[in-house]
PDB file of N, CA and C in Angstrom:
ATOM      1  N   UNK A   1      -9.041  -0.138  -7.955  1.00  0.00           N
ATOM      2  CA  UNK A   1      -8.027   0.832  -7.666  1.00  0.00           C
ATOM      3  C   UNK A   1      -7.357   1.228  -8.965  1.00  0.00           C
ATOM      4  N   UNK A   2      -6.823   2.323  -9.346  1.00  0.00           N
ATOM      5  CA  UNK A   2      -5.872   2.701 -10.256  1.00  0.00           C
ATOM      6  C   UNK A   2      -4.653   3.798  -9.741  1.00  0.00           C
ATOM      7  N   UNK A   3      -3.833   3.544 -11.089  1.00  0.00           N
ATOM      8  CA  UNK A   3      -2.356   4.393 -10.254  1.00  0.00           C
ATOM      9  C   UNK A   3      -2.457   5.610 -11.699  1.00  0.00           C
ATOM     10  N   UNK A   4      -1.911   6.625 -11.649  1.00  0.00           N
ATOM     11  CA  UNK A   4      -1.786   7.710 -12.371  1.00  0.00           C
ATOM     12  C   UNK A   4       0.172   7.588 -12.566  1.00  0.00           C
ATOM     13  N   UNK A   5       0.408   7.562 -13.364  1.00  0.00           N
ATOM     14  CA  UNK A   5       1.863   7.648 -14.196  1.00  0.00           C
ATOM     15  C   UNK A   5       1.898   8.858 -15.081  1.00  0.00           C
ATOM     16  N   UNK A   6       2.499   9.987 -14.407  1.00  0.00           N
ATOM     17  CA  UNK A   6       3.481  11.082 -15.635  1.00  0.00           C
ATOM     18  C   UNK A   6       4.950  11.025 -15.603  1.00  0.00           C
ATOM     19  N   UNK A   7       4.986  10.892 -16.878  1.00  0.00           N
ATOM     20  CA  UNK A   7       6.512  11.258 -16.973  1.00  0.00           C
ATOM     21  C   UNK A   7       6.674  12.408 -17.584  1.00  0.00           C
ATOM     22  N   UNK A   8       8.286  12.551 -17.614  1.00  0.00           N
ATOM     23  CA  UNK A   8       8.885  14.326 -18.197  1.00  0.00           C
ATOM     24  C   UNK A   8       8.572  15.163 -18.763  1.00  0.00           C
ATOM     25  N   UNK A   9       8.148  14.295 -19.761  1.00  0.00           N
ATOM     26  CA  UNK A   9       7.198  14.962 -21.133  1.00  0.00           C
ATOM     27  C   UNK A   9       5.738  15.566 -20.686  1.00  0.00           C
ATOM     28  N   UNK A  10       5.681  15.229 -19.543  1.00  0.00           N
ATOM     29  CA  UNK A  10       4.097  15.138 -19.050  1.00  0.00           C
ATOM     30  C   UNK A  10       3.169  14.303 -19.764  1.00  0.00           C
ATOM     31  N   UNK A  11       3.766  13.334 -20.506  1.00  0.00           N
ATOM     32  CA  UNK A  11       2.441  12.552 -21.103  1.00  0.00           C
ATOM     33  C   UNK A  11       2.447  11.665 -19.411  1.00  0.00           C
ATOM     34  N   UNK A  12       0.882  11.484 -19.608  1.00  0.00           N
ATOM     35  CA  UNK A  12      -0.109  10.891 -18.276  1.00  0.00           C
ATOM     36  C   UNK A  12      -0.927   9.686 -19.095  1.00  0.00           C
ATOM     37  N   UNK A  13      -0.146   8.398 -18.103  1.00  0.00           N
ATOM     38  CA  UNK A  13      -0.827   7.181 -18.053  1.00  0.00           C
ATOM     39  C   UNK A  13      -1.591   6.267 -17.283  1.00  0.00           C
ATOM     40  N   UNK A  14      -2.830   5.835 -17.008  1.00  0.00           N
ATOM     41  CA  UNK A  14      -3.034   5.467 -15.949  1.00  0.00           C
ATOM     42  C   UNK A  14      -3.951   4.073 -16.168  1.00  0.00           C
ATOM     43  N   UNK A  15      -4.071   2.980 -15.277  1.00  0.00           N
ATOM     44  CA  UNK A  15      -3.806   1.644 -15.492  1.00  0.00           C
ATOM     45  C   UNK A  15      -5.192   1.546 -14.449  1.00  0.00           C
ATOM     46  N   UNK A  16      -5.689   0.522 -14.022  1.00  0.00           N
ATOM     47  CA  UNK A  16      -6.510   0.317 -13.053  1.00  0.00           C
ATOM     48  C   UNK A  16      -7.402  -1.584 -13.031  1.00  0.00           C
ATOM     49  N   UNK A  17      -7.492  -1.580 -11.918  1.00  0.00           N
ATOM     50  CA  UNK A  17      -7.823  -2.964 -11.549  1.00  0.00           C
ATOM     51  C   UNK A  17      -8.893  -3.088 -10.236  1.00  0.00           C
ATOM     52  N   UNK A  18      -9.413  -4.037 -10.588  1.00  0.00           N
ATOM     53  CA  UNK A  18     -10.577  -4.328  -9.607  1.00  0.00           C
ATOM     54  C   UNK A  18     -10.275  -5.339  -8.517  1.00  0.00           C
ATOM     55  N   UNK A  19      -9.585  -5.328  -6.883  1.00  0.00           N
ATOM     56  CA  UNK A  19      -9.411  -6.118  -6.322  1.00  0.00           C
ATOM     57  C   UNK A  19     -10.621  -7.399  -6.373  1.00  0.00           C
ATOM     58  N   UNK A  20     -10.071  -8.426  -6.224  1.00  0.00           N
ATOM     59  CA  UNK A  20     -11.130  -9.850  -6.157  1.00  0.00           C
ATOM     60  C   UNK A  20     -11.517 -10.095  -5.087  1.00  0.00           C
ATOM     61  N   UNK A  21     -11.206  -9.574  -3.674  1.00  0.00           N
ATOM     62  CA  UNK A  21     -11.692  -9.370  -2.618  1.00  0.00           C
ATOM     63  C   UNK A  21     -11.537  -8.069  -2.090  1.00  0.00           C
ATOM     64  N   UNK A  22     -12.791  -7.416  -0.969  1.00  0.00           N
ATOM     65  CA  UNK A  22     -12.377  -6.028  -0.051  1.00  0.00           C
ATOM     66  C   UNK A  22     -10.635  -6.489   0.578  1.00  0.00           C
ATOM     67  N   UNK A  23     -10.287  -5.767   1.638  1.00  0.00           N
ATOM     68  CA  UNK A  23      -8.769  -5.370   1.927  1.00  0.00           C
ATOM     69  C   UNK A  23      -9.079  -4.269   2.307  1.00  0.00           C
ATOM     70  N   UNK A  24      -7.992  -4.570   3.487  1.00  0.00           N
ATOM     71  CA  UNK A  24      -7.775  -3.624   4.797  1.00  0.00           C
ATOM     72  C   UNK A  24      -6.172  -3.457   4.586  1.00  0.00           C
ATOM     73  N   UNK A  25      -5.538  -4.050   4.164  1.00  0.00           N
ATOM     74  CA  UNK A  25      -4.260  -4.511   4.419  1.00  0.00           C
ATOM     75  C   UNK A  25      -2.950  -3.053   3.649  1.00  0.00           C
ATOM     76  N   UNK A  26      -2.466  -3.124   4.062  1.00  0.00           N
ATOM     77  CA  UNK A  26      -2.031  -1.857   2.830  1.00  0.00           C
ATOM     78  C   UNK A  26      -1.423  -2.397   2.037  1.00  0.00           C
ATOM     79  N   UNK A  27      -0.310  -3.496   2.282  1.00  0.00           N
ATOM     80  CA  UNK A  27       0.326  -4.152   1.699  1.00  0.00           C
ATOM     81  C   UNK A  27      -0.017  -4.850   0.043  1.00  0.00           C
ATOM     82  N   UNK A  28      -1.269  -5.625   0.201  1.00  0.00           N
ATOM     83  CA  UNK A  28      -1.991  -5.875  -1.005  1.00  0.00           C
ATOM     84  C   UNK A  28      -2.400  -5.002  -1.333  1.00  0.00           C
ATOM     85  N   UNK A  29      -2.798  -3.647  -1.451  1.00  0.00           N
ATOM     86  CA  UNK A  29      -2.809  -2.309  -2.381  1.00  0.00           C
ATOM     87  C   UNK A  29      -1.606  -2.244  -2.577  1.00  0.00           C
ATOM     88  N   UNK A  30      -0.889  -2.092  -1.995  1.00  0.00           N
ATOM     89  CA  UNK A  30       0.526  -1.619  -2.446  1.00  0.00           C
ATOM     90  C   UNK A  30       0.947  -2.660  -3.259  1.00  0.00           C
ATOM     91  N   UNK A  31       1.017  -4.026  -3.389  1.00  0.00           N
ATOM     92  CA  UNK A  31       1.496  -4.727  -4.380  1.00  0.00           C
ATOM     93  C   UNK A  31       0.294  -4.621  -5.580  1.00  0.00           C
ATOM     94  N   UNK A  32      -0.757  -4.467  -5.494  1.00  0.00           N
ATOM     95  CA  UNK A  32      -1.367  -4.498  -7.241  1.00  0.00           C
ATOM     96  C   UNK A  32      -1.171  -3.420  -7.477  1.00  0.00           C
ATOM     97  N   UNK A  33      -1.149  -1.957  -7.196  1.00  0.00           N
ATOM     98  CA  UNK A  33      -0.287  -0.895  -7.344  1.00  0.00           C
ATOM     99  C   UNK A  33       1.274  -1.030  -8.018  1.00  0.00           C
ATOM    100  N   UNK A  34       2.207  -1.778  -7.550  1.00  0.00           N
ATOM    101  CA  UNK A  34       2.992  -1.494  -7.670  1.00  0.00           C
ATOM    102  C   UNK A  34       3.098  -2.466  -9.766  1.00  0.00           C
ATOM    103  N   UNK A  35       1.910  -3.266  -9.435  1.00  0.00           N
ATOM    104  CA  UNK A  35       2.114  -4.350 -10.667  1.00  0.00           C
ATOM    105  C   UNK A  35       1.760  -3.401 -11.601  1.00  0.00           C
ATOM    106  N   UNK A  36       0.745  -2.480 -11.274  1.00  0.00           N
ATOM    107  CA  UNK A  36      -0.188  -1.832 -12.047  1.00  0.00           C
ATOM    108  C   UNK A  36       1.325  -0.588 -12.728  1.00  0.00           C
ATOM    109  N   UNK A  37       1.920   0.022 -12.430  1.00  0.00           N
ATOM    110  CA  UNK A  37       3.082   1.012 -12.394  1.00  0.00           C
ATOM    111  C   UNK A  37       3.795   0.252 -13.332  1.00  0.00           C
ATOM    112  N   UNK A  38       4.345  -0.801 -12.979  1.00  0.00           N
ATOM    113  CA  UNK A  38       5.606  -1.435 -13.728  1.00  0.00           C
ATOM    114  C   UNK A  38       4.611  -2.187 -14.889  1.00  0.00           C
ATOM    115  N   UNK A  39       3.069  -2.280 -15.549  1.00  0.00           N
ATOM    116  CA  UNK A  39       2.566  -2.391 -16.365  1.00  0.00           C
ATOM    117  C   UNK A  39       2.576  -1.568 -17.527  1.00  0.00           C
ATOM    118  N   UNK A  40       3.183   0.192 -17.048  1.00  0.00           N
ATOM    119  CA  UNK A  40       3.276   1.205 -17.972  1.00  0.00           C
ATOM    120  C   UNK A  40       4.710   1.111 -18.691  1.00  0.00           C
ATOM    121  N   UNK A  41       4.730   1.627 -19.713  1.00  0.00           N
ATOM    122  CA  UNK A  41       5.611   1.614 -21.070  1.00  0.00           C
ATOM    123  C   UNK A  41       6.164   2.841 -20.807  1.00  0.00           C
ATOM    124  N   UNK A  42       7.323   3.347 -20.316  1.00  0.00           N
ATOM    125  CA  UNK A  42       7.174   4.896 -19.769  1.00  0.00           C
ATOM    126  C   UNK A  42       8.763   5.482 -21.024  1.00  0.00           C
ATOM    127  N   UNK A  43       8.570   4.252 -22.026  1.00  0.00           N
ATOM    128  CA  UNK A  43       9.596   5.149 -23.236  1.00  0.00           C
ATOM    129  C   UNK A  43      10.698   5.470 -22.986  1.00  0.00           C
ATOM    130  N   UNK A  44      11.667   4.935 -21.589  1.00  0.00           N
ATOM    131  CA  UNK A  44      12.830   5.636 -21.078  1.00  0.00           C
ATOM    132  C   UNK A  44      12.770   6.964 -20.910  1.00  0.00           C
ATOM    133  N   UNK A  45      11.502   7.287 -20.542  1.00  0.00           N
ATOM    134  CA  UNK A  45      11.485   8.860 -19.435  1.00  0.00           C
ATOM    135  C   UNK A  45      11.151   8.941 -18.706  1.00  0.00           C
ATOM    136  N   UNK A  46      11.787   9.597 -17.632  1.00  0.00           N
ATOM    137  CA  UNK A  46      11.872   9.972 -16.067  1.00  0.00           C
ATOM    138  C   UNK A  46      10.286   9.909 -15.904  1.00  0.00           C
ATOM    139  N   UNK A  47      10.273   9.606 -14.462  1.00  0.00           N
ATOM    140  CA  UNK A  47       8.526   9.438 -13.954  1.00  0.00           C
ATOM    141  C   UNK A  47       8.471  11.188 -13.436  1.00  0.00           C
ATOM    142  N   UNK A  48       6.985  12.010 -13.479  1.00  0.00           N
ATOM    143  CA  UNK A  48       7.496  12.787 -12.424  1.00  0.00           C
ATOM    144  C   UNK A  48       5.923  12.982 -11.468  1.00  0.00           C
ATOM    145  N   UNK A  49       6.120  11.560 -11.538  1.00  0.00           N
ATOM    146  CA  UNK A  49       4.570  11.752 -10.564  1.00  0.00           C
ATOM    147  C   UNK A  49       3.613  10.175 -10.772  1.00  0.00           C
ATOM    148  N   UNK A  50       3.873   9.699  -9.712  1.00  0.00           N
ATOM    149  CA  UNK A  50       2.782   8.630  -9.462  1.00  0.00           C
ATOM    150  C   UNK A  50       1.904   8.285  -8.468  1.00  0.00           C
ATOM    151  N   UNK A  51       0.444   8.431  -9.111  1.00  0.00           N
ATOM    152  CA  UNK A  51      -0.473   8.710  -7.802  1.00  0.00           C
ATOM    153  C   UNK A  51      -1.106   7.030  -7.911  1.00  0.00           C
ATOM    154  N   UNK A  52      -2.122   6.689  -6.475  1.00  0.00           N
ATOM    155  CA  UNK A  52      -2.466   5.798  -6.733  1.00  0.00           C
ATOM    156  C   UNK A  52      -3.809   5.998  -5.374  1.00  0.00           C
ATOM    157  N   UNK A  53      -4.750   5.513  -6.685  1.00  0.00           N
ATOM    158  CA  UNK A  53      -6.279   5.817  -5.909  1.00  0.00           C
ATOM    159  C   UNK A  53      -7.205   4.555  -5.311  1.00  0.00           C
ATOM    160  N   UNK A  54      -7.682   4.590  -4.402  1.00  0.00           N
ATOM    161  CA  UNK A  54      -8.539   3.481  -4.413  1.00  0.00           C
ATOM    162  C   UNK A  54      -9.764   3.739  -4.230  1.00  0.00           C
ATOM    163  N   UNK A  55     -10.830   3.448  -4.511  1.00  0.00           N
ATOM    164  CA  UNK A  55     -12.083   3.678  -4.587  1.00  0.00           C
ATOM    165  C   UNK A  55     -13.315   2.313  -3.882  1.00  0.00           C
ATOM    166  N   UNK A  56     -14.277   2.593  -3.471  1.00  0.00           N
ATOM    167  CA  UNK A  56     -15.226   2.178  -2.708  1.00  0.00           C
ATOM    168  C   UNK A  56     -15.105   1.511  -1.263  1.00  0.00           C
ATOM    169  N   UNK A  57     -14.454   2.781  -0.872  1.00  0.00           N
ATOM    170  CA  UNK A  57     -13.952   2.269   0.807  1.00  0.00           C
ATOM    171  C   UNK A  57     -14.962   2.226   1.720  1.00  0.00           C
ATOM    172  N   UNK A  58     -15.012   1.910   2.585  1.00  0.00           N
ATOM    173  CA  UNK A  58     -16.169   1.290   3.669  1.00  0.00           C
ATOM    174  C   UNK A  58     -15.556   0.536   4.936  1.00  0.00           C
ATOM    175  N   UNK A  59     -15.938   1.045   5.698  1.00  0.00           N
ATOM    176  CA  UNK A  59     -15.485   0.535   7.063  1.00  0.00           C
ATOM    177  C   UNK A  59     -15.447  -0.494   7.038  1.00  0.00           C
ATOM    178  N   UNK A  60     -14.074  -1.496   7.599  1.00  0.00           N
ATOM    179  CA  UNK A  60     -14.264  -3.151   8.013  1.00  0.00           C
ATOM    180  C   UNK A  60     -15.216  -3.704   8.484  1.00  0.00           C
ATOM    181  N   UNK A  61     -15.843  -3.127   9.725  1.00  0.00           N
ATOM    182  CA  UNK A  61     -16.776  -3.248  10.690  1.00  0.00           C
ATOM    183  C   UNK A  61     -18.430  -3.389   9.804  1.00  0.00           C
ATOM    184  N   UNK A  62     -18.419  -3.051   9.051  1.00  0.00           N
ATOM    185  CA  UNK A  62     -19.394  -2.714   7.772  1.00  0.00           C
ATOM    186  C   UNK A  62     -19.806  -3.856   6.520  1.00  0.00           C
ATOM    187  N   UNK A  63     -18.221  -4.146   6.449  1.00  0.00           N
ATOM    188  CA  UNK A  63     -17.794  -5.004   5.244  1.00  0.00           C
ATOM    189  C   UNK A  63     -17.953  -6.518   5.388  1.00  0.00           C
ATOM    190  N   UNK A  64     -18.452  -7.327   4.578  1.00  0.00           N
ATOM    191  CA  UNK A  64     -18.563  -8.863   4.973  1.00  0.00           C
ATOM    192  C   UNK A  64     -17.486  -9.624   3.870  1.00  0.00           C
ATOM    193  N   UNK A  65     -16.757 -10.109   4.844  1.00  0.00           N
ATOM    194  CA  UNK A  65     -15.374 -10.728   3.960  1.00  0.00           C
ATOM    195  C   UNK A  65     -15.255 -12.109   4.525  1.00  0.00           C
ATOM    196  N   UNK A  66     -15.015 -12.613   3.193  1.00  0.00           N
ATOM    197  CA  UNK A  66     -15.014 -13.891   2.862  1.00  0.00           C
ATOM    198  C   UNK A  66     -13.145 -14.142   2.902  1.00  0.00           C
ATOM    199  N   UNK A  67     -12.661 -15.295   4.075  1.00  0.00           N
ATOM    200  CA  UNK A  67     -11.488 -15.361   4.309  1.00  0.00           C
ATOM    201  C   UNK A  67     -11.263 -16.212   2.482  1.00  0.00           C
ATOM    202  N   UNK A  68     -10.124 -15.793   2.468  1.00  0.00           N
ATOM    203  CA  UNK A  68      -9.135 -16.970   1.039  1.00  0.00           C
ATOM    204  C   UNK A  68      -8.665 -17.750   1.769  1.00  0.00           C
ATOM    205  N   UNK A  69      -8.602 -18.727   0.781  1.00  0.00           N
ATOM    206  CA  UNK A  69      -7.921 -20.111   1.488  1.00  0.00           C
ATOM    207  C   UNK A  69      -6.489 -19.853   1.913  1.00  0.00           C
ATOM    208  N   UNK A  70      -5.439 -18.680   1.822  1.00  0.00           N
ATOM    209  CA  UNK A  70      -4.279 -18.710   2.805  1.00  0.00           C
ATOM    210  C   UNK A  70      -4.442 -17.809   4.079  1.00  0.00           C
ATOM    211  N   UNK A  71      -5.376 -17.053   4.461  1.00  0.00           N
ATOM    212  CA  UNK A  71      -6.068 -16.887   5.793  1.00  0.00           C
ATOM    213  C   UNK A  71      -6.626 -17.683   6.613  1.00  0.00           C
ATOM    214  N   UNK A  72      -7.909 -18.847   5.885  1.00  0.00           N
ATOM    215  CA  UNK A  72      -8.658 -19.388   6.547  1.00  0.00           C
ATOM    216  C   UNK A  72      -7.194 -20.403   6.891  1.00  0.00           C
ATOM    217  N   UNK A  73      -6.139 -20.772   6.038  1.00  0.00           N
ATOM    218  CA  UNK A  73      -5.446 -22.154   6.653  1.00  0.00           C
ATOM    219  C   UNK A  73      -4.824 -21.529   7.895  1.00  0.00           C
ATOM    220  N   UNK A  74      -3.875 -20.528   7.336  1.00  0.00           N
ATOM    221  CA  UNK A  74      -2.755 -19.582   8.175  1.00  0.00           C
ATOM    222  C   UNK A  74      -3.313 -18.783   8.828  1.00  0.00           C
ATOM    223  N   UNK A  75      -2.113 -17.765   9.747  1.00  0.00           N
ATOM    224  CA  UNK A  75      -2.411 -16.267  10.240  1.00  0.00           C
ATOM    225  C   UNK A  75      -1.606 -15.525   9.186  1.00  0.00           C
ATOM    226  N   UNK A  76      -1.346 -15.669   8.265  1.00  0.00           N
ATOM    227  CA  UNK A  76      -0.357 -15.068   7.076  1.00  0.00           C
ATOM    228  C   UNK A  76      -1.478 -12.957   7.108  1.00  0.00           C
ATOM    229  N   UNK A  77      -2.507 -13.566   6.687  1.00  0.00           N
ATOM    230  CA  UNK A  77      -3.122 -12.067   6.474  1.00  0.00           C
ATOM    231  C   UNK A  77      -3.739 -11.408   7.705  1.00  0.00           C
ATOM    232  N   UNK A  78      -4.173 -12.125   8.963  1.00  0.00           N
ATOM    233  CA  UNK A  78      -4.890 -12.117  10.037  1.00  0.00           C
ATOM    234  C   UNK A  78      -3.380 -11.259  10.986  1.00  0.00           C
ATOM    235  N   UNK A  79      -2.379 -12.114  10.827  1.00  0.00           N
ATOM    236  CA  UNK A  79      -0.958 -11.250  10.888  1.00  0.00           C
ATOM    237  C   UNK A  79      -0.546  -9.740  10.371  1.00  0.00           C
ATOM    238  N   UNK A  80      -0.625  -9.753   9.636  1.00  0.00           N
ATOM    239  CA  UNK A  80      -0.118  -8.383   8.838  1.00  0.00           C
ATOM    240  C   UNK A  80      -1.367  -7.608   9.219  1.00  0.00           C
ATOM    241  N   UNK A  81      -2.664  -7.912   9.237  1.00  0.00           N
ATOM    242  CA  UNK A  81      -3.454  -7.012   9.653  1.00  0.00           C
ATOM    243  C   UNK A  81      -3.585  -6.376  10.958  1.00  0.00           C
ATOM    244  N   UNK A  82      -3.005  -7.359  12.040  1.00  0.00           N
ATOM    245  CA  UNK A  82      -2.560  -7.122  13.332  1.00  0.00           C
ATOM    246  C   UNK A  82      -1.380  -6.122  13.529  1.00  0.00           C
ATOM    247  N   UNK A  83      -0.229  -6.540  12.505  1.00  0.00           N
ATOM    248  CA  UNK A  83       0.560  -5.578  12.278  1.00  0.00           C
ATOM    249  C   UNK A  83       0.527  -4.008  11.844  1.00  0.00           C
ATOM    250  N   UNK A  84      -0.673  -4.050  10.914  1.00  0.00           N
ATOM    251  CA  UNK A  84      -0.745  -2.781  10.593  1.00  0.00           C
ATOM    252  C   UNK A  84      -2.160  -1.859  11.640  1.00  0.00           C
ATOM    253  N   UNK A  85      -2.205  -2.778  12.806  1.00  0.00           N
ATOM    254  CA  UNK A  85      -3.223  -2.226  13.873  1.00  0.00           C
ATOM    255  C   UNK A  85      -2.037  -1.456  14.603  1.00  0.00           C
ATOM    256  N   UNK A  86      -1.389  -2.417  14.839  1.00  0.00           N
ATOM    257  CA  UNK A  86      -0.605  -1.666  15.837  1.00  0.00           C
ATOM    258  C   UNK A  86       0.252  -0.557  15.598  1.00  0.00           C
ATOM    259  N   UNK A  87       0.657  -0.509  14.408  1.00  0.00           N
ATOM    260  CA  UNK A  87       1.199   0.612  13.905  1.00  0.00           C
ATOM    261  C   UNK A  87       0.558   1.533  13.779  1.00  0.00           C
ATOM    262  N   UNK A  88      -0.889   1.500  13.398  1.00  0.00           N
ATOM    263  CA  UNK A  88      -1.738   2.735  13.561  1.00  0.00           C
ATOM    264  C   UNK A  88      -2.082   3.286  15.233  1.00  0.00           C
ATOM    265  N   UNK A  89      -1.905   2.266  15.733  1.00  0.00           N
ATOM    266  CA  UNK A  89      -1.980   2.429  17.610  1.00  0.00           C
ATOM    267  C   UNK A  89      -0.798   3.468  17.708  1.00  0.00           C
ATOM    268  N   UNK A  90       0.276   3.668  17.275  1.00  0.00           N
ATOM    269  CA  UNK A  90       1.381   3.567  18.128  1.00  0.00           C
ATOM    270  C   UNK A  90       1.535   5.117  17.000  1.00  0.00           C
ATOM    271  N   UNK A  91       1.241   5.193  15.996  1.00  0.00           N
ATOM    272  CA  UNK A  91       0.910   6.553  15.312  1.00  0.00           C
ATOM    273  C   UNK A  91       0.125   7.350  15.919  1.00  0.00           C
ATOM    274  N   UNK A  92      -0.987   6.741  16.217  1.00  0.00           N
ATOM    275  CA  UNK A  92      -1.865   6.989  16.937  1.00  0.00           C
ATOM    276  C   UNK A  92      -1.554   8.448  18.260  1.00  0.00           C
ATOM    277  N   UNK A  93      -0.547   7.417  18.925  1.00  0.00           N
ATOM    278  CA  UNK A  93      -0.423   8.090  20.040  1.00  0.00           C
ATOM    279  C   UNK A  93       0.989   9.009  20.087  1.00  0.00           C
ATOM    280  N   UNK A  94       2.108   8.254  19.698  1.00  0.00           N
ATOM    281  CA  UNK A  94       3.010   8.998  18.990  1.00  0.00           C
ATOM    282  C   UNK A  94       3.572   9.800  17.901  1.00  0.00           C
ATOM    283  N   UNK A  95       2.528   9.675  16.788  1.00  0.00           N
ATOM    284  CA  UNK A  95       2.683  10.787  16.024  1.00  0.00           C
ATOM    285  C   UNK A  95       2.823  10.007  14.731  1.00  0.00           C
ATOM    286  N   UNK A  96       3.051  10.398  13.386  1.00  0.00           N
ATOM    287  CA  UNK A  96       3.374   9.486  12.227  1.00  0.00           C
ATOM    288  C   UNK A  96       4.456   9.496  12.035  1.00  0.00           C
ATOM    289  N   UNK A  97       5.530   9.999  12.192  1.00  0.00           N
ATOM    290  CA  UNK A  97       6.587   9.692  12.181  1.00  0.00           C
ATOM    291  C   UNK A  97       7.571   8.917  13.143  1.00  0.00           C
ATOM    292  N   UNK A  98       6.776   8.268  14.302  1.00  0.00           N
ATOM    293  CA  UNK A  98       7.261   7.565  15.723  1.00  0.00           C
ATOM    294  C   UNK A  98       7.702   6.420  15.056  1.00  0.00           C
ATOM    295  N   UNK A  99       6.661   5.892  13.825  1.00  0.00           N
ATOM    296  CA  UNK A  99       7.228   4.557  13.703  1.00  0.00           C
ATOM    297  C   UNK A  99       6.977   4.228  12.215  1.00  0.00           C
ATOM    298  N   UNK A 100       7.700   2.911  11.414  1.00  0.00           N
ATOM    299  CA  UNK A 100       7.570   2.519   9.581  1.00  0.00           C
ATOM    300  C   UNK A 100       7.727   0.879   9.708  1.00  0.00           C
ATOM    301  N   UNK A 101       6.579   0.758   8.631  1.00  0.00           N
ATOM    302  CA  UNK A 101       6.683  -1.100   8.399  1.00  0.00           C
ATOM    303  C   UNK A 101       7.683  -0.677   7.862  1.00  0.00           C
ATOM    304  N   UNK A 102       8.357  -2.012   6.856  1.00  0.00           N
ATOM    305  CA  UNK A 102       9.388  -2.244   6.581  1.00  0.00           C
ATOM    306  C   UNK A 102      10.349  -3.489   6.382  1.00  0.00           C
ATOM    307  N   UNK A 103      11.143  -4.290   5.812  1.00  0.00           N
ATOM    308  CA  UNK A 103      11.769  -5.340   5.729  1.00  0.00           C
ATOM    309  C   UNK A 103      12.460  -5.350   7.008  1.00  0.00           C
ATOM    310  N   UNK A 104      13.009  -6.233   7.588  1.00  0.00           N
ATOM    311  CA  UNK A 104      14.083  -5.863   8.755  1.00  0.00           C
ATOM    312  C   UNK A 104      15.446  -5.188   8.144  1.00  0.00           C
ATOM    313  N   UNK A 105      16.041  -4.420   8.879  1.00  0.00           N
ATOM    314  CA  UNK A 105      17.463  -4.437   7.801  1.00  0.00           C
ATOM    315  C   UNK A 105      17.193  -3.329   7.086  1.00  0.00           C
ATOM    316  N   UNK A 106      16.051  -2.969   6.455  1.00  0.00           N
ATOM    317  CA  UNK A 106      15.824  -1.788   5.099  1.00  0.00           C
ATOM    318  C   UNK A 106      14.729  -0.657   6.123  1.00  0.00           C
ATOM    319  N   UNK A 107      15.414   0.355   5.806  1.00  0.00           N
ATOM    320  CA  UNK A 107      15.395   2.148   5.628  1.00  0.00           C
ATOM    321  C   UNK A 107      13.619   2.144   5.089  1.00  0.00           C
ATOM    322  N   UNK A 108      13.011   2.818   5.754  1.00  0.00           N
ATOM    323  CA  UNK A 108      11.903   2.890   5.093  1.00  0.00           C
ATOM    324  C   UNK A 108      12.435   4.101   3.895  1.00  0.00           C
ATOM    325  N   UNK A 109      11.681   4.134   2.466  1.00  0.00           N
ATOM    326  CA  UNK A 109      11.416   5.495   1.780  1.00  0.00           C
ATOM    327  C   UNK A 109      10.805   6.442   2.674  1.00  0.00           C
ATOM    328  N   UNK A 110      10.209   6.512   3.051  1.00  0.00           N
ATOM    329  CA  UNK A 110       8.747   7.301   3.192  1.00  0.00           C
ATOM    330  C   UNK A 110       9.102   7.901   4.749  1.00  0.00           C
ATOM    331  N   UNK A 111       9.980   7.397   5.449  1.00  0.00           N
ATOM    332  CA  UNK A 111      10.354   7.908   6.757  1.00  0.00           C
ATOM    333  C   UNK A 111      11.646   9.074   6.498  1.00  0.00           C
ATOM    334  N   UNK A 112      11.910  10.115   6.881  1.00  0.00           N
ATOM    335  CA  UNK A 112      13.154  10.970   6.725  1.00  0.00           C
ATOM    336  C   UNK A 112      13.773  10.624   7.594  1.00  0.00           C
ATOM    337  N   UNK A 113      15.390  10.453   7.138  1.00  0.00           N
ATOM    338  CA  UNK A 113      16.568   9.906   7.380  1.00  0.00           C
ATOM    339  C   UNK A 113      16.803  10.453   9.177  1.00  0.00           C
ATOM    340  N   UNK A 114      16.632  11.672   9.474  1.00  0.00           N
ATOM    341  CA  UNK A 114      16.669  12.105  10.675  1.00  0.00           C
ATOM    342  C   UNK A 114      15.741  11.335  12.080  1.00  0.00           C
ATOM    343  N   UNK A 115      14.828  11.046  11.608  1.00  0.00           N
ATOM    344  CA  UNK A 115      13.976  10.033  12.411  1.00  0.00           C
ATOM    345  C   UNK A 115      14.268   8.259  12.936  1.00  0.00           C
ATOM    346  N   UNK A 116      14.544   8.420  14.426  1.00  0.00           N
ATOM    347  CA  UNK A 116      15.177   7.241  14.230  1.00  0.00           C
ATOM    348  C   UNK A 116      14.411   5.815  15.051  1.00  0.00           C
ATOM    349  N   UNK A 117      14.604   4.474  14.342  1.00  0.00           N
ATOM    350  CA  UNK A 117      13.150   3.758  14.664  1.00  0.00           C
ATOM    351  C   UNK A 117      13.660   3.018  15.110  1.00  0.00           C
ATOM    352  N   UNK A 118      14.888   2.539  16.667  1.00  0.00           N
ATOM    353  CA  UNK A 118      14.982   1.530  17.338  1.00  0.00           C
ATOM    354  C   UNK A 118      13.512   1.195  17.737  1.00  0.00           C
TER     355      UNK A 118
END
């Protein structure tokens, strides 16, 4: 996967990494993403654009994955993947804005303030 970084100036930086296992999860993209971002030197100038790509996708159903030892012990990842089923269920049928993961307590970004997620 890699992330694309411009800042103000428009100088464009971009970083990239090879997950050590496939992933379904969004969450683990989103955290080597986010490592990959805060890896750039951005000179104290404003960002004005960060993309982030992933490459050689392939259906789960397709894919032969080898559990890590905090899956095979736990439901830690077997969890969150359940989690992010159902959220696609429930998008699914209600729309993308019906519903946002999220911390408990914390506002998603990515949801607009008008949308409301009892």
């Amino acid at each position: 996967m890699s992330v694309k970084v411009r800042t103000s100036d428009f100088r464009t930086v971009t970083r990239a990494r090879t997950l050590g296992a496939p992933t379904d999860v969004a969450r683990e993209i989103y955290l080597v993403a986010r490592e990959l971002v805060a890896s750039v030197d951005l000179h104290g100038l404003a960002v004005r654009l960060v993309g982030v790509r992933a490459e050689g996708l392939a259906p789960r159903s397709g894919a032969l994955v080898q559990p890590t030892l905090e899956e095979a012990v736990g439901e830690h990842g077997h969890a969150r993947r359940r989690a992010e089923e159902a959220v696609d269920a429930v998008r699914g049928r209600f729309g993308v804005r019906s519903i946002a993961m999220g911390p408990r307590g914390t506002r998603s970004t990515t949801t607009p303030a008008d949308v409301e997620l009892s």
